[in-house]
C-alpha atoms as a PDB file:
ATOM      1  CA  UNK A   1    -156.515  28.558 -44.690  1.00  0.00           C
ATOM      2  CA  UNK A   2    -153.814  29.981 -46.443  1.00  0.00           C
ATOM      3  CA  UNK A   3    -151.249  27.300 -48.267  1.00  0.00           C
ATOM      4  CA  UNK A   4    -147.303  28.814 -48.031  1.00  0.00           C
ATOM      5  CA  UNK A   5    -145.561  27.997 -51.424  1.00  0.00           C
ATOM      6  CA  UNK A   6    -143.198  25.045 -51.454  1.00  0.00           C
ATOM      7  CA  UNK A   7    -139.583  26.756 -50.455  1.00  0.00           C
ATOM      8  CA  UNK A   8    -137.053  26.012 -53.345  1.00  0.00           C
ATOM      9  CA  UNK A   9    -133.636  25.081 -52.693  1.00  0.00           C
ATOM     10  CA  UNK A  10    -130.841  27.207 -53.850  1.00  0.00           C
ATOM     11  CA  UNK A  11    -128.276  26.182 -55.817  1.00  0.00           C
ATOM     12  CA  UNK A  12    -125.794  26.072 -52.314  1.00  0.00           C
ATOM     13  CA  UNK A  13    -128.047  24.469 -50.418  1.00  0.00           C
ATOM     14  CA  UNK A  14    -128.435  21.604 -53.043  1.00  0.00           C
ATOM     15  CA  UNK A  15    -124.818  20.501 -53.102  1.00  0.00           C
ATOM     16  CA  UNK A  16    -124.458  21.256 -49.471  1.00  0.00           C
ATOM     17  CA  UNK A  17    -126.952  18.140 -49.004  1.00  0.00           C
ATOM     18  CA  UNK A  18    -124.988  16.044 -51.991  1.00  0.00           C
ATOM     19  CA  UNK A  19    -122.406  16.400 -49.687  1.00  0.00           C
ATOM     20  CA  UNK A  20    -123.688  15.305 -46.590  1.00  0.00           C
ATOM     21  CA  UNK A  21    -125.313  12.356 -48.557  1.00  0.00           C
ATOM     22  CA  UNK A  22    -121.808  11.190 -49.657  1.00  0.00           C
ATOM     23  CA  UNK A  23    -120.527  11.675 -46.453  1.00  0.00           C
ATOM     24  CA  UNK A  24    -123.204   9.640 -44.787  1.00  0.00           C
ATOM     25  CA  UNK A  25    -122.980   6.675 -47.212  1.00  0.00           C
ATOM     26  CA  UNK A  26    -119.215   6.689 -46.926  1.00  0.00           C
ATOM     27  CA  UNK A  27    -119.659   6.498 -42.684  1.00  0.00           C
ATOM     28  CA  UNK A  28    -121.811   3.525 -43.777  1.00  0.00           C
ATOM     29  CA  UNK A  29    -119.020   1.654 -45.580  1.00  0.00           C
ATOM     30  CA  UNK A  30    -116.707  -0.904 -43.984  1.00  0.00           C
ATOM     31  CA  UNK A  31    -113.256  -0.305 -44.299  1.00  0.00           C
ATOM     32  CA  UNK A  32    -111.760  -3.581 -44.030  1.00  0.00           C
ATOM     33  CA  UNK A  33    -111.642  -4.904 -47.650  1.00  0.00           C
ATOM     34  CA  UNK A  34    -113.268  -8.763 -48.231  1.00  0.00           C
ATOM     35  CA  UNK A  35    -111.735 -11.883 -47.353  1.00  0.00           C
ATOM     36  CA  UNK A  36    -109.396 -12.589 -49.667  1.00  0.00           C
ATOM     37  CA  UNK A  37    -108.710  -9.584 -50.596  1.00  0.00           C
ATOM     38  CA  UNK A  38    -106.665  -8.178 -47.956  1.00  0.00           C
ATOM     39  CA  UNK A  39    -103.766  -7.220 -50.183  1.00  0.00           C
ATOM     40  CA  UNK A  40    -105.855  -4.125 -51.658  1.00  0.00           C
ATOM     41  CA  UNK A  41    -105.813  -2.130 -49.094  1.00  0.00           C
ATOM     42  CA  UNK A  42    -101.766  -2.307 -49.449  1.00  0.00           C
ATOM     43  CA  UNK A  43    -101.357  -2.170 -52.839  1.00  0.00           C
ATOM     44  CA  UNK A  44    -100.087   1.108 -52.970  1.00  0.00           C
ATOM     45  CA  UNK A  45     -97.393   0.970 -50.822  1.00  0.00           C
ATOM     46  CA  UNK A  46     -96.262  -2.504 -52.151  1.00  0.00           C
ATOM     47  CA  UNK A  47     -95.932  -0.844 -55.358  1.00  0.00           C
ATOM     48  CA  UNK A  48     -94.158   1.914 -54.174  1.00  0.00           C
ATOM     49  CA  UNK A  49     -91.909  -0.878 -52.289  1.00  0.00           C
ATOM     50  CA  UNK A  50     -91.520  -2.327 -55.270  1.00  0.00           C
ATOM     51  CA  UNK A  51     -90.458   0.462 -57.417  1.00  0.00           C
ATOM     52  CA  UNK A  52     -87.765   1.538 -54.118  1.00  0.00           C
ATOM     53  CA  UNK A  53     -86.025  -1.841 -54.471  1.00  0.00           C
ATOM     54  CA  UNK A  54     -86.034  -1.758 -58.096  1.00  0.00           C
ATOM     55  CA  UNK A  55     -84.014   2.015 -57.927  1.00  0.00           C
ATOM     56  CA  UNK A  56     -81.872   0.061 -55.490  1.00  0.00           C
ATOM     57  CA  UNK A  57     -81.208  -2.928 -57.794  1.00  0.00           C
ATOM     58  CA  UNK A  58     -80.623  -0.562 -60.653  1.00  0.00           C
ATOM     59  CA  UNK A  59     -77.930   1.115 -58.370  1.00  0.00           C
ATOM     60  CA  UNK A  60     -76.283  -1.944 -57.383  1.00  0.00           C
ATOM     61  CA  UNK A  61     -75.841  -3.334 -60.676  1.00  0.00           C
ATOM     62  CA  UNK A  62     -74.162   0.085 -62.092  1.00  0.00           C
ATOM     63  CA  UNK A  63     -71.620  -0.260 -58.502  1.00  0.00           C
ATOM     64  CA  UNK A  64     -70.936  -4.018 -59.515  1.00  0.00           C
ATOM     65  CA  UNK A  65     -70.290  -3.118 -63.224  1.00  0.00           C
ATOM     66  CA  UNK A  66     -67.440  -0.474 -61.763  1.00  0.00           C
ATOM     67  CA  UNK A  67     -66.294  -3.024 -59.504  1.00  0.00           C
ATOM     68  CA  UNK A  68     -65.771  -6.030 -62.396  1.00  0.00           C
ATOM     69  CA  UNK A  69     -64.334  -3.022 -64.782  1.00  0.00           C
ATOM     70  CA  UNK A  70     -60.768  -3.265 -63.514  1.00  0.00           C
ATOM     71  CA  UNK A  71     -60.406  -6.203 -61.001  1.00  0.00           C
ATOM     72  CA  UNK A  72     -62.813  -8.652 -60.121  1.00  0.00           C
ATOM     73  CA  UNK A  73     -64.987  -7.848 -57.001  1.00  0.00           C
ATOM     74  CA  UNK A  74     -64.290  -8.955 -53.644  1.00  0.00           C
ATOM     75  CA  UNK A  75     -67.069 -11.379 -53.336  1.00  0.00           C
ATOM     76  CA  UNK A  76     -65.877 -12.971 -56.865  1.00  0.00           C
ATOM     77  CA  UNK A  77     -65.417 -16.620 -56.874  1.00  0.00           C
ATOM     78  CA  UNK A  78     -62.445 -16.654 -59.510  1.00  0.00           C
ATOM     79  CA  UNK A  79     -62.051 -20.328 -60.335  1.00  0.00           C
ATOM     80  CA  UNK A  80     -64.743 -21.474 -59.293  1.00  0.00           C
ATOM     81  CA  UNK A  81     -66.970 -19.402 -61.251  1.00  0.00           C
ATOM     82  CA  UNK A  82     -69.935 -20.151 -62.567  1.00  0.00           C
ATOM     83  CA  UNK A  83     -71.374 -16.744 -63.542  1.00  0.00           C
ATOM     84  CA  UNK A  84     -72.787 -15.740 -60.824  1.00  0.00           C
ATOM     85  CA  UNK A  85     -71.693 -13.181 -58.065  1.00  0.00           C
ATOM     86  CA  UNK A  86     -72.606 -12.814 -54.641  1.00  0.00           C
ATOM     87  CA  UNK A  87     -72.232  -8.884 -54.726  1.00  0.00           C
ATOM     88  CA  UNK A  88     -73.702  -6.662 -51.621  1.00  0.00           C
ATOM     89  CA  UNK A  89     -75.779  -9.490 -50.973  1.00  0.00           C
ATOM     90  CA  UNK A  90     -77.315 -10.397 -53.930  1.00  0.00           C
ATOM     91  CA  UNK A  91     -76.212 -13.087 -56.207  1.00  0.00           C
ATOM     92  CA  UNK A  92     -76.044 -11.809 -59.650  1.00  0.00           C
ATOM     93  CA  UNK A  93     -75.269 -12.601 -62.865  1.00  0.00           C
ATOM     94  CA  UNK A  94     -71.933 -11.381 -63.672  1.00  0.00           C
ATOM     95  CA  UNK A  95     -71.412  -9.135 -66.645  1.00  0.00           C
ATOM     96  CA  UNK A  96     -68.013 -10.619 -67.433  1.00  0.00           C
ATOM     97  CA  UNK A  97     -69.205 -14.187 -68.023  1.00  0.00           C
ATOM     98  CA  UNK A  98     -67.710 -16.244 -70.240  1.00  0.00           C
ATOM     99  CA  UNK A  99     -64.914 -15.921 -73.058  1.00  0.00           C
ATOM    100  CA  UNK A 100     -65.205 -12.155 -72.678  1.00  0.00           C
ATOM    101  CA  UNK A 101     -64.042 -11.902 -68.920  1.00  0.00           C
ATOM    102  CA  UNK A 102     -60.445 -10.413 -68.735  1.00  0.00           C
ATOM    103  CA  UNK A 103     -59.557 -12.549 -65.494  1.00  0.00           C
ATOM    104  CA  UNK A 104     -60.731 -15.781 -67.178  1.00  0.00           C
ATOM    105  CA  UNK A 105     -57.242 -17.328 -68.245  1.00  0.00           C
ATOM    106  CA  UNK A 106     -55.944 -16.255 -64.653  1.00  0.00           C
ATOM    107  CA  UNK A 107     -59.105 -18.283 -63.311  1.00  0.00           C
ATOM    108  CA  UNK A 108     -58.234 -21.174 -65.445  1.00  0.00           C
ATOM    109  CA  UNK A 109     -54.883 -21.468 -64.509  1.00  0.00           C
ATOM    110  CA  UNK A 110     -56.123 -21.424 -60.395  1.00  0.00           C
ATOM    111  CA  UNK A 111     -58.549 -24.302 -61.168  1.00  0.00           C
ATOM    112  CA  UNK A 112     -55.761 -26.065 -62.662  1.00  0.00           C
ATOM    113  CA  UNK A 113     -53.425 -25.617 -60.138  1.00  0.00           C
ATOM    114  CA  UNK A 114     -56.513 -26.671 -57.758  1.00  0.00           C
ATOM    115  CA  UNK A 115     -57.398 -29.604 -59.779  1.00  0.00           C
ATOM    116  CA  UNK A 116     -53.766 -31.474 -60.351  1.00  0.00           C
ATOM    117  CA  UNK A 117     -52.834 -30.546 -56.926  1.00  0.00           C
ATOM    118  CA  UNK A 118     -55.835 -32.756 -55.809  1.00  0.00           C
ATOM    119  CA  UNK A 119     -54.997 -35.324 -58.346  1.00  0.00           C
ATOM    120  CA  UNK A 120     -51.165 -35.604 -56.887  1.00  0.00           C
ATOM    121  CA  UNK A 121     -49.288 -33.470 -59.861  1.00  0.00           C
ATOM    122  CA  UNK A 122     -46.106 -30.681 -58.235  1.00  0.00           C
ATOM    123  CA  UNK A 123     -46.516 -27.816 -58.384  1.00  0.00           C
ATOM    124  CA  UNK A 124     -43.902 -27.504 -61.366  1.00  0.00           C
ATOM    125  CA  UNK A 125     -46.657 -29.504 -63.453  1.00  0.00           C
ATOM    126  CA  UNK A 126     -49.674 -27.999 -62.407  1.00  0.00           C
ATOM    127  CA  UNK A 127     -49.436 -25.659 -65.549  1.00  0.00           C
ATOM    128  CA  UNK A 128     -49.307 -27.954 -68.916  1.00  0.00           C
ATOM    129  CA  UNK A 129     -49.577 -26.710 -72.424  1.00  0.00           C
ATOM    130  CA  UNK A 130     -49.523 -28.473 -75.538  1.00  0.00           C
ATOM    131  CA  UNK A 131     -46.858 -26.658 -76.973  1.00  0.00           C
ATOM    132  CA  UNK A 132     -44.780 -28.476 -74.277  1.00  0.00           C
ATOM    133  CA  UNK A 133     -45.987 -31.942 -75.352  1.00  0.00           C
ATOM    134  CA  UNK A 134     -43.642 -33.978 -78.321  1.00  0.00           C
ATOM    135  CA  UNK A 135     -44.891 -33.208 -81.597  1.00  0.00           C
ATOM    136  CA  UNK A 136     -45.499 -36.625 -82.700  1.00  0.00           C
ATOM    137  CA  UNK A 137     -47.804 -36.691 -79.032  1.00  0.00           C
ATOM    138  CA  UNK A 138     -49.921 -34.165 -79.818  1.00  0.00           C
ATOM    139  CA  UNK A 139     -51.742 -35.818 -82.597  1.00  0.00           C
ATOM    140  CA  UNK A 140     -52.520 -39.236 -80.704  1.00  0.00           C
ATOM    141  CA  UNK A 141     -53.244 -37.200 -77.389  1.00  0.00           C
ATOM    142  CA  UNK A 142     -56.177 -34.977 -78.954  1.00  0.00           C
ATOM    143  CA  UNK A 143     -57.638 -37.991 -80.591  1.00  0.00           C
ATOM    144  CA  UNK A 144     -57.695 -40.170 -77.112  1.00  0.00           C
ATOM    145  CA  UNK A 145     -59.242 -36.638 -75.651  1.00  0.00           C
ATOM    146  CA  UNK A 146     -61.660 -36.138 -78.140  1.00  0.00           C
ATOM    147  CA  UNK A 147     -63.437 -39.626 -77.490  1.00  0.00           C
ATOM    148  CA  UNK A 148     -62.210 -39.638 -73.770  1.00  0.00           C
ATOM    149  CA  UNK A 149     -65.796 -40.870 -71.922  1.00  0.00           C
ATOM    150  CA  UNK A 150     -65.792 -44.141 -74.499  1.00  0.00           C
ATOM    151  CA  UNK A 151     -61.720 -44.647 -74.087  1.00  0.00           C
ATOM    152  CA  UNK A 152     -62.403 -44.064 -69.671  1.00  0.00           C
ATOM    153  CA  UNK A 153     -65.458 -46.170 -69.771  1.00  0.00           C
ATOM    154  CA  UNK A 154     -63.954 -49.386 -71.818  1.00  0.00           C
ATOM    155  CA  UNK A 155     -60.527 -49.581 -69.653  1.00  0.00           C
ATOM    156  CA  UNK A 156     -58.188 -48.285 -72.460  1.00  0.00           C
ATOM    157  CA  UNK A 157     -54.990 -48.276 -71.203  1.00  0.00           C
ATOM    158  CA  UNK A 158     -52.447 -46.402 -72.134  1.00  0.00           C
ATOM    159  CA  UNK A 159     -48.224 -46.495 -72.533  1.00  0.00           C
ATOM    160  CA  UNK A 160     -46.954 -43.336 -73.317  1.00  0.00           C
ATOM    161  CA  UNK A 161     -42.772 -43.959 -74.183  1.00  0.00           C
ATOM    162  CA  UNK A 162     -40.244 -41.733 -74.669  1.00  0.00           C
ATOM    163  CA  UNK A 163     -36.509 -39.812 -73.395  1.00  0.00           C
ATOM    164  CA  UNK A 164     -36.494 -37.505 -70.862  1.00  0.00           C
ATOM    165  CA  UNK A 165     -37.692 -34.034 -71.337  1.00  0.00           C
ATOM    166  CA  UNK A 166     -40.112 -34.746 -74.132  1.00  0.00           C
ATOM    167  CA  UNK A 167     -43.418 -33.956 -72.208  1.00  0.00           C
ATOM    168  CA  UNK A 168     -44.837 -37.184 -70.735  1.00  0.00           C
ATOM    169  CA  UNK A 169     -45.804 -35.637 -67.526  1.00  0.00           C
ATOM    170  CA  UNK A 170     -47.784 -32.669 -69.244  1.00  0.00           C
ATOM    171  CA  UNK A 171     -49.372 -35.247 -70.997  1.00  0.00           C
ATOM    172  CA  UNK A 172     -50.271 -37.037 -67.713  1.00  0.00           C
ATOM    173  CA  UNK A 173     -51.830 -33.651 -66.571  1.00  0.00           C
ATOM    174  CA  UNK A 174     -53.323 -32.762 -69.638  1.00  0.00           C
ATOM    175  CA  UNK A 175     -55.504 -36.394 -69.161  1.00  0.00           C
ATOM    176  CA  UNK A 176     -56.123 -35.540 -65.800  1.00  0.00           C
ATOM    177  CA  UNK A 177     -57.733 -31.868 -65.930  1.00  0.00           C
ATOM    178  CA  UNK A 178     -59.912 -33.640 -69.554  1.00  0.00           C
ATOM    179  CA  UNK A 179     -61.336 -36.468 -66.935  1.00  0.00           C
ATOM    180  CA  UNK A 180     -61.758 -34.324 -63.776  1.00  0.00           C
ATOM    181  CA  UNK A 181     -63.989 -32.151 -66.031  1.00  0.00           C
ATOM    182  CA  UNK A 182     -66.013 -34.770 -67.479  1.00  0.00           C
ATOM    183  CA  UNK A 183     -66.303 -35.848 -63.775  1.00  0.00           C
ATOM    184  CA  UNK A 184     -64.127 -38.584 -63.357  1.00  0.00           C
ATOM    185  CA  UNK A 185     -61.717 -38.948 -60.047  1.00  0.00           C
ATOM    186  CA  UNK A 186     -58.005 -39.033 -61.251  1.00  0.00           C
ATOM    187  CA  UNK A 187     -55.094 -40.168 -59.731  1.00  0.00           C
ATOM    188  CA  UNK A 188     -51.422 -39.396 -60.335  1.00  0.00           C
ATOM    189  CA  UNK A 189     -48.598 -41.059 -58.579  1.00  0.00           C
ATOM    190  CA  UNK A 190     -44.720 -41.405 -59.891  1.00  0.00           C
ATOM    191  CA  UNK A 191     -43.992 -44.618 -59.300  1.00  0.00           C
ATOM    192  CA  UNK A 192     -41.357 -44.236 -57.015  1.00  0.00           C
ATOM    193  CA  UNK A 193     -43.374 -42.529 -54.715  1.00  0.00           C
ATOM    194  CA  UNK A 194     -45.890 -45.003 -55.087  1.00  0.00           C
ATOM    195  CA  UNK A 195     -44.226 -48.254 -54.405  1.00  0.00           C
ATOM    196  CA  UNK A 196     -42.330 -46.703 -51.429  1.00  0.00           C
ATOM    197  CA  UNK A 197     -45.822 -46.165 -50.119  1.00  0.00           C
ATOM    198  CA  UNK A 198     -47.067 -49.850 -51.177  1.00  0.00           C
ATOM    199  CA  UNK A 199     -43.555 -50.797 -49.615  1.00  0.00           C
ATOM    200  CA  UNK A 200     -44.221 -48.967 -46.400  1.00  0.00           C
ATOM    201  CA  UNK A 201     -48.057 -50.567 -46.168  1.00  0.00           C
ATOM    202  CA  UNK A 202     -49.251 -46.808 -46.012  1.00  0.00           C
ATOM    203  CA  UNK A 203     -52.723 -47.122 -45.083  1.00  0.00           C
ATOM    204  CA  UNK A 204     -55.467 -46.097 -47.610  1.00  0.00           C
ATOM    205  CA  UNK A 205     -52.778 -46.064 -50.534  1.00  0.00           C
ATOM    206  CA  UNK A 206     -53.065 -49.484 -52.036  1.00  0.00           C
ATOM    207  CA  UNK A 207     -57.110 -49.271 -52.072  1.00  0.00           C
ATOM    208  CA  UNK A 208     -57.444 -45.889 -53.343  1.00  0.00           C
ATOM    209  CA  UNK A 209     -54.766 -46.929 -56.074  1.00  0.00           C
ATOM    210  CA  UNK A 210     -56.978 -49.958 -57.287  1.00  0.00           C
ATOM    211  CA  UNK A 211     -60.648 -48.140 -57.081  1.00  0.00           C
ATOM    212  CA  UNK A 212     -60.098 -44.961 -58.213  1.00  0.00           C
ATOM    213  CA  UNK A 213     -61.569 -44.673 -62.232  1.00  0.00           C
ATOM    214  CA  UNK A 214     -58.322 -43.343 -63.774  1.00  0.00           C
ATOM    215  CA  UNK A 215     -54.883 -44.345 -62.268  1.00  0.00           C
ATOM    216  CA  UNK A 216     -51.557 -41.912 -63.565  1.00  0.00           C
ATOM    217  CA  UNK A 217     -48.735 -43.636 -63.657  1.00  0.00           C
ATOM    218  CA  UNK A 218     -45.443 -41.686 -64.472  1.00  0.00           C
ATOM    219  CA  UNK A 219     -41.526 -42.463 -65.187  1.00  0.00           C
ATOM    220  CA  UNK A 220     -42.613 -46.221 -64.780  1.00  0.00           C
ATOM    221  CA  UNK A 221     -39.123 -48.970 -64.766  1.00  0.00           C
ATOM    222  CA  UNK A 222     -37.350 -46.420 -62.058  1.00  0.00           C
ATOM    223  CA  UNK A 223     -38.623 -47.505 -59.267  1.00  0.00           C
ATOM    224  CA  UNK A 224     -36.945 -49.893 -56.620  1.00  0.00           C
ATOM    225  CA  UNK A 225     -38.727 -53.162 -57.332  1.00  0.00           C
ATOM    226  CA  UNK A 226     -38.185 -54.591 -53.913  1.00  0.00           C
ATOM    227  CA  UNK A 227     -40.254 -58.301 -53.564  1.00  0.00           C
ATOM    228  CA  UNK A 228     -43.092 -56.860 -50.948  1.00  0.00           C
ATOM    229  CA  UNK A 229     -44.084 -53.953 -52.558  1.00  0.00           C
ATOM    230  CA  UNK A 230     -43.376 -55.909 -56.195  1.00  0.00           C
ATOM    231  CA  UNK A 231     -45.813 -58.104 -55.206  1.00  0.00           C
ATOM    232  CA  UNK A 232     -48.130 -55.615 -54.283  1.00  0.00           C
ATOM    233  CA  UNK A 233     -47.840 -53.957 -57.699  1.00  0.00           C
ATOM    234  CA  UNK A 234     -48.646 -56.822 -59.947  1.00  0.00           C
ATOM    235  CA  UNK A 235     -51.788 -57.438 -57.887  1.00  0.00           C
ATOM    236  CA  UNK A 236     -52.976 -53.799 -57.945  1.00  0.00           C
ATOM    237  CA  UNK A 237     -52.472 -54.076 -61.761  1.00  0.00           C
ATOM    238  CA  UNK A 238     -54.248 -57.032 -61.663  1.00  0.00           C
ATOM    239  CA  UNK A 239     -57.425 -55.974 -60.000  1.00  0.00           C
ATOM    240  CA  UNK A 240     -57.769 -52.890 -62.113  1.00  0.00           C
ATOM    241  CA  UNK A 241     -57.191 -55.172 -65.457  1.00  0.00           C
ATOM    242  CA  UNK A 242     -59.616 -57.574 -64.111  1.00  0.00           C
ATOM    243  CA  UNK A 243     -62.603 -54.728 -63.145  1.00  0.00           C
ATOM    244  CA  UNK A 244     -61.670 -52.752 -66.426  1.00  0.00           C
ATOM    245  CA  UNK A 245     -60.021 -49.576 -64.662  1.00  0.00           C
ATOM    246  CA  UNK A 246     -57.600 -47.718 -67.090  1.00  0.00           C
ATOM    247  CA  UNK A 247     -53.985 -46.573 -66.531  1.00  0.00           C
ATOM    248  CA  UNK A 248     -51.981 -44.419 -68.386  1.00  0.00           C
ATOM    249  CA  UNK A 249     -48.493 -44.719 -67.977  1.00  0.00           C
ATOM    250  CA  UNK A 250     -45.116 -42.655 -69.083  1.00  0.00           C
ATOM    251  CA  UNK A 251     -42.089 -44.160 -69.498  1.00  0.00           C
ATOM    252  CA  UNK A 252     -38.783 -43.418 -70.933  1.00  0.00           C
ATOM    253  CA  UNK A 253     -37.846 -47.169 -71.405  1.00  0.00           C
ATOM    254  CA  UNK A 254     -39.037 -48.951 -74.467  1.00  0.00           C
ATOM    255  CA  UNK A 255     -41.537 -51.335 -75.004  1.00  0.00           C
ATOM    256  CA  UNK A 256     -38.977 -53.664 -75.996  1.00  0.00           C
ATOM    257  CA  UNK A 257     -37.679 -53.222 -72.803  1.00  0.00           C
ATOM    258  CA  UNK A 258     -40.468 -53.576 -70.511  1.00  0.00           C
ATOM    259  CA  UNK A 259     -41.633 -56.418 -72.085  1.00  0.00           C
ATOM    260  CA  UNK A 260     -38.154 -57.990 -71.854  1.00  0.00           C
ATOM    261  CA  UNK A 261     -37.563 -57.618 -68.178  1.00  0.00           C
ATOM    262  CA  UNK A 262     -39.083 -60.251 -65.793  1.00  0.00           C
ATOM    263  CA  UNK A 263     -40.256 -57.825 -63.482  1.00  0.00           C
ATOM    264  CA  UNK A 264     -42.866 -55.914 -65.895  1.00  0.00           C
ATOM    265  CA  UNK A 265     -43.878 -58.126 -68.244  1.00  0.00           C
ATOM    266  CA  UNK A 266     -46.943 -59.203 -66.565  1.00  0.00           C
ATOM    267  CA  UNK A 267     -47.916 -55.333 -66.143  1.00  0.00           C
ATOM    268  CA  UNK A 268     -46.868 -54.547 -69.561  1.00  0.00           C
ATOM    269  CA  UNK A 269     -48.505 -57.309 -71.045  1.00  0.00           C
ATOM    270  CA  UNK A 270     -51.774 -56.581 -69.223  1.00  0.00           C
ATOM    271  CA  UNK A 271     -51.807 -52.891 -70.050  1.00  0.00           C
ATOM    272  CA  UNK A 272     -51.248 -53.790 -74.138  1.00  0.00           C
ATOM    273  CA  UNK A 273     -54.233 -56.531 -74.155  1.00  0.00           C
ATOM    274  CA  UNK A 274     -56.911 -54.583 -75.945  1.00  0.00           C
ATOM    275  CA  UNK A 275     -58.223 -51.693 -75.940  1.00  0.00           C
ATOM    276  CA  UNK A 276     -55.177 -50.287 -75.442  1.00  0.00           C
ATOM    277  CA  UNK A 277     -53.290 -47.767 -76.844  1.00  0.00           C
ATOM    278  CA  UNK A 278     -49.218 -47.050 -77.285  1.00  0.00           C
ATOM    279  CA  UNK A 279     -48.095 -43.410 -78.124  1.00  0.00           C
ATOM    280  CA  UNK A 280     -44.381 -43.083 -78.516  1.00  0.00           C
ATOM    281  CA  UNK A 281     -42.163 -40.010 -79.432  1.00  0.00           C
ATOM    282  CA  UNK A 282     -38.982 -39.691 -80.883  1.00  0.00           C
ATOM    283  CA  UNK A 283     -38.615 -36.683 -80.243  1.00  0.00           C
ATOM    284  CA  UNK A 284     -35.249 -35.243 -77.887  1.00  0.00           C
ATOM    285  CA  UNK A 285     -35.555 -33.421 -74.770  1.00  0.00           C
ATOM    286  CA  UNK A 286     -37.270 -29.855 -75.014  1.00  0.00           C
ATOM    287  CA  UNK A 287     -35.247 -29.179 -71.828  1.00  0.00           C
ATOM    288  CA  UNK A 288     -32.190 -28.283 -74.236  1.00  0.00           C
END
C-alpha cells in the first residue's frame, strides 16, 4: 500500500491558523477584570476625564486672572478676604493675594468700617489714622499696641486726657480694630449715651457693659451724672476693677480734675491703681 507524502502547509495557511488560535484563546478569556480591580477596565476614560477637566481648570483660571485684572470678580469677598475665591464654582486661590492686590486698602477700609460699626464707633470715626492722633499720643499708643495681649489680659486701664480736637476718639478706634484682630470683643460707648441708657434701665446694656473684655469709654466728665444711673456707673466700674476687665477712657478734663470732683474719684481712682496707664497731650485742636 502506497503511503501519500505528509501535505506541507503554505506559508498562508500557517498564519491563517495563528490567527484562528488567537482568536480562539481570546473567546476563552473573561472580560470582566478581577475583584479588586474593577477600575482597569476604566482607566482610559478616567484619564481622558481627567485630562478634560484639567483643560477646563486651565481655562478657568486664565478667565479669573482677566476678571481680578481690573476690578475684583463678582464672587470676590472684598473684606472679608482670605485669599480665596469662589469663582464659576470653584474656590480658588486668588492671584491678587496679599500686599500686591490693588483693591486691598479699599478692603481694609470696609472691614474697618464693619468692625467699629459693630464695636459702637459713627460713622465719622470709622476711618482713623495716626496722622490724626496728637503727636505726643502716638508714641505711648504704639507702645500699649505693640504689647496689647499682655496690657488686655492684666486689666491695664487706660486715661487718655486732652482738649478737644486732638484725636482721642481715633485713638479709641485705633484700640478697638488692634483687639478685634487679636480676637478680643470691644466695646465703645460715649458716655453720654451710655448713662442715658444705664439711666433709662435699657435692657442688656448694663451687663454687656460689665462682661465684655475691653470697655471704650469716650469724652468721660460730660455726661449728666443723675443719682440712678450714677449709681449704676460706679458699680459697673466696680465689677470690671474687681474681675480685672480694662477700660480705656478719653477725656478732655484733667486728672487733677477728675480726681478732685466727688463724683469720679472713685472711678478715677480705680482706673489709676496699677497696671494702669495715663497718656496725655498737649497738643491744640487739629480741627483748626
Amino acid at each position: 500500500m502506497a503511503v501519500e507524502p505528509e501535505h506541507e502547509p503554505t506559508p498562508e495557511e500557517l498564519a491563517a491558523q495563528a490567527k484562528a488560535d488567537l482568536e480562539a484563546r481570546a473567546a476563552l478569556v473573561d472580560p470582566t477584570p478581577p475583584p479588586g480591580q474593577e477600575w482597569k477596565a476604566d482607566l482610559p476614560r478616567a484619564q481622558a476625564m481627567i485630562a478634560e477637566r484639567q483643560a477646563e481648570a486651565r481655562a478657568r483660571n486664565l478667565r479669573f486672572l482677566e476678571a481680578c485684572a481690573e476690578t475684583p470678580p463678582e464672587n470676590c469677598p472684598g473684606n472679608l478676604c482670605a485669599g480665596r475665591v469662589d469663582f464659576e464654582g470653584a474656590l480658588l486661590d486668588c492671584p491678587l493675594d496679599g500686599a500686591a492686590c490693588p483693591f486691598s486698602a479699599a478692603r481694609q477700609r470696609a472691614k474697618a468700617e464693619r468692625v467699629l460699626a459693630g464695636v459702637g464707633f459713627g460713622a465719622r470715626y470709622q476711618h482713623p489714622e495716626t496722622e490724626r492722633v496728637a503727636e505726643d499720643l502716638r508714641g505711648p499708643l504704639q507702645a500699649y499696641l505693640g504689647d496689647l495681649t499682655r496690657h488686655l489680659e492684666q486689666g491695664t486701664n487706660v486715661i487718655c486726657c486732652g482738649g478737644v480736637g486732638t484725636g482721642k476718639t481715633s485713638v479709641l478706634a485705633l484700640v478697638a480694630l488692634a483687639a478685634v484682630a487679636a480676637g478680643y470683643q470691644v466695646a465703645y460707648w460715649h458716655c453720654l449715651g451710655l448713662f442715658g441708657a444705664l439711666h433709662r434701665q435699657e435692657p442688656g446694656v448694663y451687663s454687656a457693659a460689665v462682661s465684655v473684655p475691653l470697655l471704650l469709654l469716650d469724652d468721660f466728665g460730660t455726661q449728666y451724672a443723675a443719682e440712678w444711673s450714677m449709681s449704676w456707673f460706679d458699680n459697673l466700674v466696680e465689677e470690671r476693677y474687681s474681675d480685672q476687665r480694662p477700660v480705656w477712657v478719653a477725656t478732655n478734663a484733667t486728672l487733677k480734675d477728675l480726681s478732685a470732683n466727688p463724683l469720679w474719684s472713685r472711678a478715677v481712682d480705680r482706673w489709676r491703681d496699677p497696671p494702669s496707664l495715663t497718656l496725655v497731650t498737649t497738643a491744640t485742636s487739629q480741627r483748626r
